[in-house]
C-alpha atoms as a PDB file:
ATOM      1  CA  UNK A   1       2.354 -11.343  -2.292  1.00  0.00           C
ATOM      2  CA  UNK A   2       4.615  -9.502   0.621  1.00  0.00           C
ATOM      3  CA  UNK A   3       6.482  -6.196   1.088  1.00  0.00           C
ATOM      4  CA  UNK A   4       9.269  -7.925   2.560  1.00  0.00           C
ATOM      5  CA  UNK A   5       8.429  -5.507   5.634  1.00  0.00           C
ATOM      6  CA  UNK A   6       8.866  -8.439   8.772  1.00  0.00           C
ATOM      7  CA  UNK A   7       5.775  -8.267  11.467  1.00  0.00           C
ATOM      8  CA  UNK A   8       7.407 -10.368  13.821  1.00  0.00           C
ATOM      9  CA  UNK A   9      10.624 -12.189  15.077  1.00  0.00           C
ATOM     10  CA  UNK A  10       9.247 -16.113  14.997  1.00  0.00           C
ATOM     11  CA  UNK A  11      10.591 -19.004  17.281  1.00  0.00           C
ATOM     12  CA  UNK A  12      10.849 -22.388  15.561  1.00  0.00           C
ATOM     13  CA  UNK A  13       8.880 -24.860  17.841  1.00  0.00           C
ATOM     14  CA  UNK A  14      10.036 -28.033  16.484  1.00  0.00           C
ATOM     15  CA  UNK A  15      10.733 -29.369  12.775  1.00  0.00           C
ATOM     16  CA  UNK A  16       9.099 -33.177  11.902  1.00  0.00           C
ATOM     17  CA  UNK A  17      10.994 -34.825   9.258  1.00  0.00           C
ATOM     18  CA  UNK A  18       8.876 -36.457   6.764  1.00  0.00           C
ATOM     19  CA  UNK A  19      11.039 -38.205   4.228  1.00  0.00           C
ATOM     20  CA  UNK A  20      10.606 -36.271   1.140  1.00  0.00           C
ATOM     21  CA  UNK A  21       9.043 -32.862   3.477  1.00  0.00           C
ATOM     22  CA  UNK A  22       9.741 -31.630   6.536  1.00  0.00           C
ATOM     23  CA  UNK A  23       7.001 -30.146   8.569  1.00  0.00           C
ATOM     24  CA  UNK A  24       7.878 -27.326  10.352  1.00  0.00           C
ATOM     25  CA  UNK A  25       5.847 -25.203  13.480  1.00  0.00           C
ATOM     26  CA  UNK A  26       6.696 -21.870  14.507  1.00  0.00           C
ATOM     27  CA  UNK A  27       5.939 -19.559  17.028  1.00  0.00           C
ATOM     28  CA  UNK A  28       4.474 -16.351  16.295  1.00  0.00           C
ATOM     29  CA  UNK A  29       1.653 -14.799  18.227  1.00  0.00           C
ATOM     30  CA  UNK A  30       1.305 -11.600  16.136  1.00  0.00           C
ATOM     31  CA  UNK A  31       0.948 -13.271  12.695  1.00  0.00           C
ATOM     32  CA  UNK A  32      -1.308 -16.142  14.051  1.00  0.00           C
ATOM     33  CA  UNK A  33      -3.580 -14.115  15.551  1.00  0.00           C
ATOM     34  CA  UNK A  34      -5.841 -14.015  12.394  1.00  0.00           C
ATOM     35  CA  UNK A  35      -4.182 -16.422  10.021  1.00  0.00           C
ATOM     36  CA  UNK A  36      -6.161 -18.886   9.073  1.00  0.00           C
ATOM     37  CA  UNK A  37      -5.601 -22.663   7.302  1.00  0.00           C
ATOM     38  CA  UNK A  38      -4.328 -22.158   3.745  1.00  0.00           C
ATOM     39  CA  UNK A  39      -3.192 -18.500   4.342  1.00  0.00           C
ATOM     40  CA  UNK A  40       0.354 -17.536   3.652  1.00  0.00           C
ATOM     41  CA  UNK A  41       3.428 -16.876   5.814  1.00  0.00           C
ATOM     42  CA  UNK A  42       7.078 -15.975   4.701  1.00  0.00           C
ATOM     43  CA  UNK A  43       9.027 -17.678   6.974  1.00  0.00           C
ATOM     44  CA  UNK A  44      12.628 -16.178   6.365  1.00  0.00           C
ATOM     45  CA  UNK A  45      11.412 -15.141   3.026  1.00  0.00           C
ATOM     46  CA  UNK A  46       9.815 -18.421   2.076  1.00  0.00           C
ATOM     47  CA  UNK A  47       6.022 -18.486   1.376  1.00  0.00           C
ATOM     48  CA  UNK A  48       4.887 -21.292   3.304  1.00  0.00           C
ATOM     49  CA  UNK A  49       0.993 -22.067   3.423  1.00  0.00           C
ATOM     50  CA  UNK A  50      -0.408 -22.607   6.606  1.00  0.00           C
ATOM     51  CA  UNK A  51      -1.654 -26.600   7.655  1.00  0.00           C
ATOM     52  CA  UNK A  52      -2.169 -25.909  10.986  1.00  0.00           C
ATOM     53  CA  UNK A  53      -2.727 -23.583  13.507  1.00  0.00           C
ATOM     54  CA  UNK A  54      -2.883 -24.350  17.879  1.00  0.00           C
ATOM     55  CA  UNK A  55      -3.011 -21.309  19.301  1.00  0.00           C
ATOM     56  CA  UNK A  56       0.160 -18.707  18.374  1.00  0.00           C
ATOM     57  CA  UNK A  57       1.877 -21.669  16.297  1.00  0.00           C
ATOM     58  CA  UNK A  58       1.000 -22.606  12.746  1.00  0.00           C
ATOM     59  CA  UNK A  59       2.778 -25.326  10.838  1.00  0.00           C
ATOM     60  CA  UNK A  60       3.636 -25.476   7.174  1.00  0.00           C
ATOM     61  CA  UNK A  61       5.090 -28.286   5.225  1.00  0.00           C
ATOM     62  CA  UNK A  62       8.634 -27.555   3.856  1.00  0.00           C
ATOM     63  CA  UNK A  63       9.395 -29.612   0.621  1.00  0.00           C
ATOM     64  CA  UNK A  64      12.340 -31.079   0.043  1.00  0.00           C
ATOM     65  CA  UNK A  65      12.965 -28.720  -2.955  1.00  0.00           C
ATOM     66  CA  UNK A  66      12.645 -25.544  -0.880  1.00  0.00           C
ATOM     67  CA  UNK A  67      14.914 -27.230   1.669  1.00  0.00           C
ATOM     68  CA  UNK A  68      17.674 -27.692  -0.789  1.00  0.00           C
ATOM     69  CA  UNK A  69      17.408 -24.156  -2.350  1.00  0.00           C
ATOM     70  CA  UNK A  70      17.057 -22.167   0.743  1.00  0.00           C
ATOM     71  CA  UNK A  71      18.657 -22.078   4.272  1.00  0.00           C
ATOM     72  CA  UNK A  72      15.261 -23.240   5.718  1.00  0.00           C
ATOM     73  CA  UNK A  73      17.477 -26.865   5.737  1.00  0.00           C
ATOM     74  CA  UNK A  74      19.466 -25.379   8.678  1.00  0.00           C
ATOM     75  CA  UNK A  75      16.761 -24.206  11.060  1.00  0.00           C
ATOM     76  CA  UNK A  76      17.010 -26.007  14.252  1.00  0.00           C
ATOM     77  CA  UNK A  77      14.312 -26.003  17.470  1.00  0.00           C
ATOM     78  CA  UNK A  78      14.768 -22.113  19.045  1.00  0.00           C
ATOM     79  CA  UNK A  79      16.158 -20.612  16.176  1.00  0.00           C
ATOM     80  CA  UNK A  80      14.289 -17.348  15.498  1.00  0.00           C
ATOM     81  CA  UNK A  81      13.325 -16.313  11.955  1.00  0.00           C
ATOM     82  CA  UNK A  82      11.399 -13.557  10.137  1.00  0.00           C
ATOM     83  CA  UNK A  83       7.887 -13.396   9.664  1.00  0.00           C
ATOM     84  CA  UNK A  84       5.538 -11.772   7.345  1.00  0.00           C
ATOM     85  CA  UNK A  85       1.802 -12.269   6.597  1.00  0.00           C
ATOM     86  CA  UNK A  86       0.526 -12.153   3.454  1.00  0.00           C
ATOM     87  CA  UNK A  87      -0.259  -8.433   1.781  1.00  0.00           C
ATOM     88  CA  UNK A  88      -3.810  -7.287   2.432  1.00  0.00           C
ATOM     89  CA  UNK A  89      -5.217  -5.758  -0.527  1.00  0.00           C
ATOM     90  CA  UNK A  90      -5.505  -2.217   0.048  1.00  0.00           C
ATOM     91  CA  UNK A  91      -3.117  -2.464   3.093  1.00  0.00           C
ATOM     92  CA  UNK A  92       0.300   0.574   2.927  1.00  0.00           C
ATOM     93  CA  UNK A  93       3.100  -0.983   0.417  1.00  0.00           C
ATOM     94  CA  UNK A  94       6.133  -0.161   2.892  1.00  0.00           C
ATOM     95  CA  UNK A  95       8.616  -2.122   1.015  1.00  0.00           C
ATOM     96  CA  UNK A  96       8.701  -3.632  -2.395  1.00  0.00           C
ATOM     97  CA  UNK A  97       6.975  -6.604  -4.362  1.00  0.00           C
ATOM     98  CA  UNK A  98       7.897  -9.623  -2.800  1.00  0.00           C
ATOM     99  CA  UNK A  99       6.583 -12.949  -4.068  1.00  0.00           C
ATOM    100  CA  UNK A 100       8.311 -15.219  -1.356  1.00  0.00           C
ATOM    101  CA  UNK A 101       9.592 -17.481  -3.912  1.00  0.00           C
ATOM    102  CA  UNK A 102      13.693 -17.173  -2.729  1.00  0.00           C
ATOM    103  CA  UNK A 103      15.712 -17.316  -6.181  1.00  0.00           C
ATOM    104  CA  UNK A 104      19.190 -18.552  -3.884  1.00  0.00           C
ATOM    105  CA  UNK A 105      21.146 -18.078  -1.081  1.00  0.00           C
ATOM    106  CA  UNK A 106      23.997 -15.773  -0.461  1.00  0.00           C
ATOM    107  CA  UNK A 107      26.975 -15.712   2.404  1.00  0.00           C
ATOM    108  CA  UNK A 108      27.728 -12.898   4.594  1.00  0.00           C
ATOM    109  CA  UNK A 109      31.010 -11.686   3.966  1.00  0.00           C
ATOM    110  CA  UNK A 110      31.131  -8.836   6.100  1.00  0.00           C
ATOM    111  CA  UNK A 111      29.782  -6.953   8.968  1.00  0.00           C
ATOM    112  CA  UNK A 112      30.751  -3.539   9.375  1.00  0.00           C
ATOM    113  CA  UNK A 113      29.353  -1.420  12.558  1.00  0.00           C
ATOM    114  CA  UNK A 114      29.070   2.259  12.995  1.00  0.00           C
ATOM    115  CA  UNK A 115      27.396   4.914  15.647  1.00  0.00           C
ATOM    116  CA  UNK A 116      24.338   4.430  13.785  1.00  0.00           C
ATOM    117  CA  UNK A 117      24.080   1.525  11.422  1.00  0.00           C
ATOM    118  CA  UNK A 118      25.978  -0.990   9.801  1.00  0.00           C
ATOM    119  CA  UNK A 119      27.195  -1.803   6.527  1.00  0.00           C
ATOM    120  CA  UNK A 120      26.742  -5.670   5.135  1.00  0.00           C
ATOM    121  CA  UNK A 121      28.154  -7.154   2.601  1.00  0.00           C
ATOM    122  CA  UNK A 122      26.244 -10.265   1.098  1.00  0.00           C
ATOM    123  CA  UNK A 123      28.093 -12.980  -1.497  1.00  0.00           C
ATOM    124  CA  UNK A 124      25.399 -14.112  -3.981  1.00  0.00           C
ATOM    125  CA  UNK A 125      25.139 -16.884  -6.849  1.00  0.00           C
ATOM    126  CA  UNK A 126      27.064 -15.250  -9.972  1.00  0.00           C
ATOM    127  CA  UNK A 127      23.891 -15.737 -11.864  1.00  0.00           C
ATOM    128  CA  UNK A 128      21.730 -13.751  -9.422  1.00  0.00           C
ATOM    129  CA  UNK A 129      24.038 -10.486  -9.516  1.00  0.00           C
ATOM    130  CA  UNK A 130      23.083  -9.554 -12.737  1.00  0.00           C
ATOM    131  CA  UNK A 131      19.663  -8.389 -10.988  1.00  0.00           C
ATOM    132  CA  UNK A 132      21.253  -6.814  -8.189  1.00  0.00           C
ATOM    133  CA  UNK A 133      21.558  -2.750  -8.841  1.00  0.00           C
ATOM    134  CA  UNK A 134      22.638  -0.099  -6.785  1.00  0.00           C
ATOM    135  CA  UNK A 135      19.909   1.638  -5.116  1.00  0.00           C
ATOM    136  CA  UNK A 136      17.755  -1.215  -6.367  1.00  0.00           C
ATOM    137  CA  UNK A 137      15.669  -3.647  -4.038  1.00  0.00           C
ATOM    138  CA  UNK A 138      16.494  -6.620  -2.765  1.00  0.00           C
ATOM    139  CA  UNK A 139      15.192  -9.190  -0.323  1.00  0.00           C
ATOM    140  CA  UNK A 140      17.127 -10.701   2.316  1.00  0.00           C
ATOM    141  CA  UNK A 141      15.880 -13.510   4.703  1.00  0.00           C
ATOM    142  CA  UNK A 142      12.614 -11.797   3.796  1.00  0.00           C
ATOM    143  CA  UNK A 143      13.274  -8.209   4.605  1.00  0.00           C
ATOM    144  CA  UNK A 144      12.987  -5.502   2.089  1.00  0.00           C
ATOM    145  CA  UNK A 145      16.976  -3.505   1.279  1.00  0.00           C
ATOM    146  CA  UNK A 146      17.973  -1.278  -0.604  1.00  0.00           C
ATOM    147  CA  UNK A 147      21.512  -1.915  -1.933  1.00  0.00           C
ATOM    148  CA  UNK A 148      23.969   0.405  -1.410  1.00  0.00           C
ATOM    149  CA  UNK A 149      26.559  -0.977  -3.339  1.00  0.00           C
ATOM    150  CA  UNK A 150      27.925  -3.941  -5.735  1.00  0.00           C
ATOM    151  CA  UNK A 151      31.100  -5.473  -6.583  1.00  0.00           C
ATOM    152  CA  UNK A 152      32.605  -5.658  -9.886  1.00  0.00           C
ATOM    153  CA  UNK A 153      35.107  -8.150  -9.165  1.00  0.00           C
ATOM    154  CA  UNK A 154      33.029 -10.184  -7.195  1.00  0.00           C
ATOM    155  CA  UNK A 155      28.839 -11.094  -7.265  1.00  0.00           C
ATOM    156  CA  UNK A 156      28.373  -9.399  -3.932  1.00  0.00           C
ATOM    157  CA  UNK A 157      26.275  -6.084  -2.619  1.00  0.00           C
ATOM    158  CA  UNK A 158      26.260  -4.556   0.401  1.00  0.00           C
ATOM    159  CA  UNK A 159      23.226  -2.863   2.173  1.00  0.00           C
ATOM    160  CA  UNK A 160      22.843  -0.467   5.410  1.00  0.00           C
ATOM    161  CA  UNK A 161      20.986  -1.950   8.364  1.00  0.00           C
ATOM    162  CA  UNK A 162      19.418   1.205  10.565  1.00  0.00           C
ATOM    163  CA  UNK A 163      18.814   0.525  14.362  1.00  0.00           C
ATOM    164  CA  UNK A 164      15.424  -0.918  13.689  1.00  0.00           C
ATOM    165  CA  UNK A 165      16.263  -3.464  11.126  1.00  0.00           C
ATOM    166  CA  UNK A 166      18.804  -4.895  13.530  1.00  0.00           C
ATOM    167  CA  UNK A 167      16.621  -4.923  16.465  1.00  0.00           C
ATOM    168  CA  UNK A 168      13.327  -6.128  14.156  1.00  0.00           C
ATOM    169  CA  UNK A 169      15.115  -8.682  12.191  1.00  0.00           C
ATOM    170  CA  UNK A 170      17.414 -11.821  12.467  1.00  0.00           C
ATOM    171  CA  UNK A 171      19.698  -9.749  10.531  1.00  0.00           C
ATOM    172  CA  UNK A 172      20.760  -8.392  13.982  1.00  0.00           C
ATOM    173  CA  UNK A 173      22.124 -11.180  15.107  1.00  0.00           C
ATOM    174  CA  UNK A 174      23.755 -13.266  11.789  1.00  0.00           C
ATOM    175  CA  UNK A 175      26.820 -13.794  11.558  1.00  0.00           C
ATOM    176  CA  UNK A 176      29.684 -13.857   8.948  1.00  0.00           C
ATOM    177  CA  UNK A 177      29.445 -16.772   6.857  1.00  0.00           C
ATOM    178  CA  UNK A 178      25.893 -17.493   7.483  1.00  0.00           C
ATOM    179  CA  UNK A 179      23.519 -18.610   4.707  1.00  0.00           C
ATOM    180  CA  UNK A 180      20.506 -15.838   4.059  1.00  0.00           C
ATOM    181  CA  UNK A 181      17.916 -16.150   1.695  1.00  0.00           C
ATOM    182  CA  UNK A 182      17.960 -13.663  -1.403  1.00  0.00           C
ATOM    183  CA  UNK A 183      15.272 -12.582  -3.747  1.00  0.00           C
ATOM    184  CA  UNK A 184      15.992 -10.042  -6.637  1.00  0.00           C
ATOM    185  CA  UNK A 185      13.209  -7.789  -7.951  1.00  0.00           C
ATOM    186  CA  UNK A 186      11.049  -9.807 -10.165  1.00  0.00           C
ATOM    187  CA  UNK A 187      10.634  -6.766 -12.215  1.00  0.00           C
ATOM    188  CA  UNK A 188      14.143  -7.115 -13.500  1.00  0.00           C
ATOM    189  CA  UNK A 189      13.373 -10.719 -13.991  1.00  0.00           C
ATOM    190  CA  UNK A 190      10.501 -10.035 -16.031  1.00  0.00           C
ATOM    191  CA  UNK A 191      12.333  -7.376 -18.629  1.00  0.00           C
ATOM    192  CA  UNK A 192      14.982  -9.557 -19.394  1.00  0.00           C
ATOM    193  CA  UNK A 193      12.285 -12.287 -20.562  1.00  0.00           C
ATOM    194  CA  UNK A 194      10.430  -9.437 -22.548  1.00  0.00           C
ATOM    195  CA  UNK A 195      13.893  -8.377 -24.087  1.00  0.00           C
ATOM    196  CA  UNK A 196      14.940 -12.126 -24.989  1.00  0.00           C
ATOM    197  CA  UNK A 197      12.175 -12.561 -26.939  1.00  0.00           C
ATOM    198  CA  UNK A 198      11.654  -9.388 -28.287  1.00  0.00           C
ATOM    199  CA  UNK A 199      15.410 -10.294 -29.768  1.00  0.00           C
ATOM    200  CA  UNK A 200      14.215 -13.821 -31.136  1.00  0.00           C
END
């Protein structure tokens, strides 16, 4: 399990393809530095499980199912990407459960700068923004939001980026019409199971 709180900006070393996998090694000093084989990483939100590790890289097999349902597919040698280690149990809860398993991808629509922050606005799946509430959670490229807003006449949300998150995160530097990777809260997930068959 995460927070969704990102330790460290990652550098993607290289990306092997393996026919039906791709293996992928990253950069990342901080989260390596007691990771061991096994052990977990969310890699833009992804959990990936750790094959390897030389030094501050670690490699994780990508399959070719989380390749076609999250942007880990585009990732190219030098892009940079979020990382998060695993929760430690009894470790601070700074943001909110996060399994690392990405339900879909949404677009950026909009960027929207101010003195202090900015505003985003993030196109999702139709059938994902039924889980998306204002002043809920969210998680985006494996960072923790709250949502500040939704659409009515369109599946989209917006959420506001503070200083930190822009300097912390590779939402700093996406631009409009790049792919992110989106989790809801599995809490909302789980009461609409509960309710469904509480109706049957």
């Amino acid at each position: 399990m995460f927070t969704g709180i990102v330790e460290e900006l990652g550098t993607v070393e290289r990306l092997t393809d393996q026919g039906d996998a791709v293996r992928l090694t990253v950069r990342g000093p901080l989260v390596t530095s007691d990771i061991g084989h096994g052990e977990s990483i969310a890699v833009n939100g992804c959990c990936l499980t750790v094959v390897d590790r030389d030094g501050e890289t670690f490699t994780a097999d990508v399959m070719r199912e989380t390749l076609a349902r999250t942007s880990l597919a585009d990732l190219s040698a030098g892009d940079r990407v979020n990382l998060e280690r695993a929760m430690a149990a009894g470790a601070r809860f700074g943001g909110h459960i996060v399994q690392g398993h990405v339900d879909g991808t949404g677009r950026i629509a909009e960027r929207s700068p101010s003195e202090h922050w900015e505003i985003v606005r993030i196109e999702l799946p139709a059938d994902l923004a039924k889980y998306v509430v204002e002043k809920g959670s969210v998680t985006v490229d494996g960072t923790s939001l709250t949502v500040v807003g939704i659409r009515d006449d369109e599946p989209a949300f917006t959420v506001s980026l503070i200083p930190e998150t822009l300097r912390a995160t590779t939402l700093g530097t996406k631009r409009v019409g790049d792919t992110v990777n989106l989790e809801v809260d599995v809490l909302a997930k789980y009461v609409e199971r509960l309710l469904a068959h509480k109706e049957a």
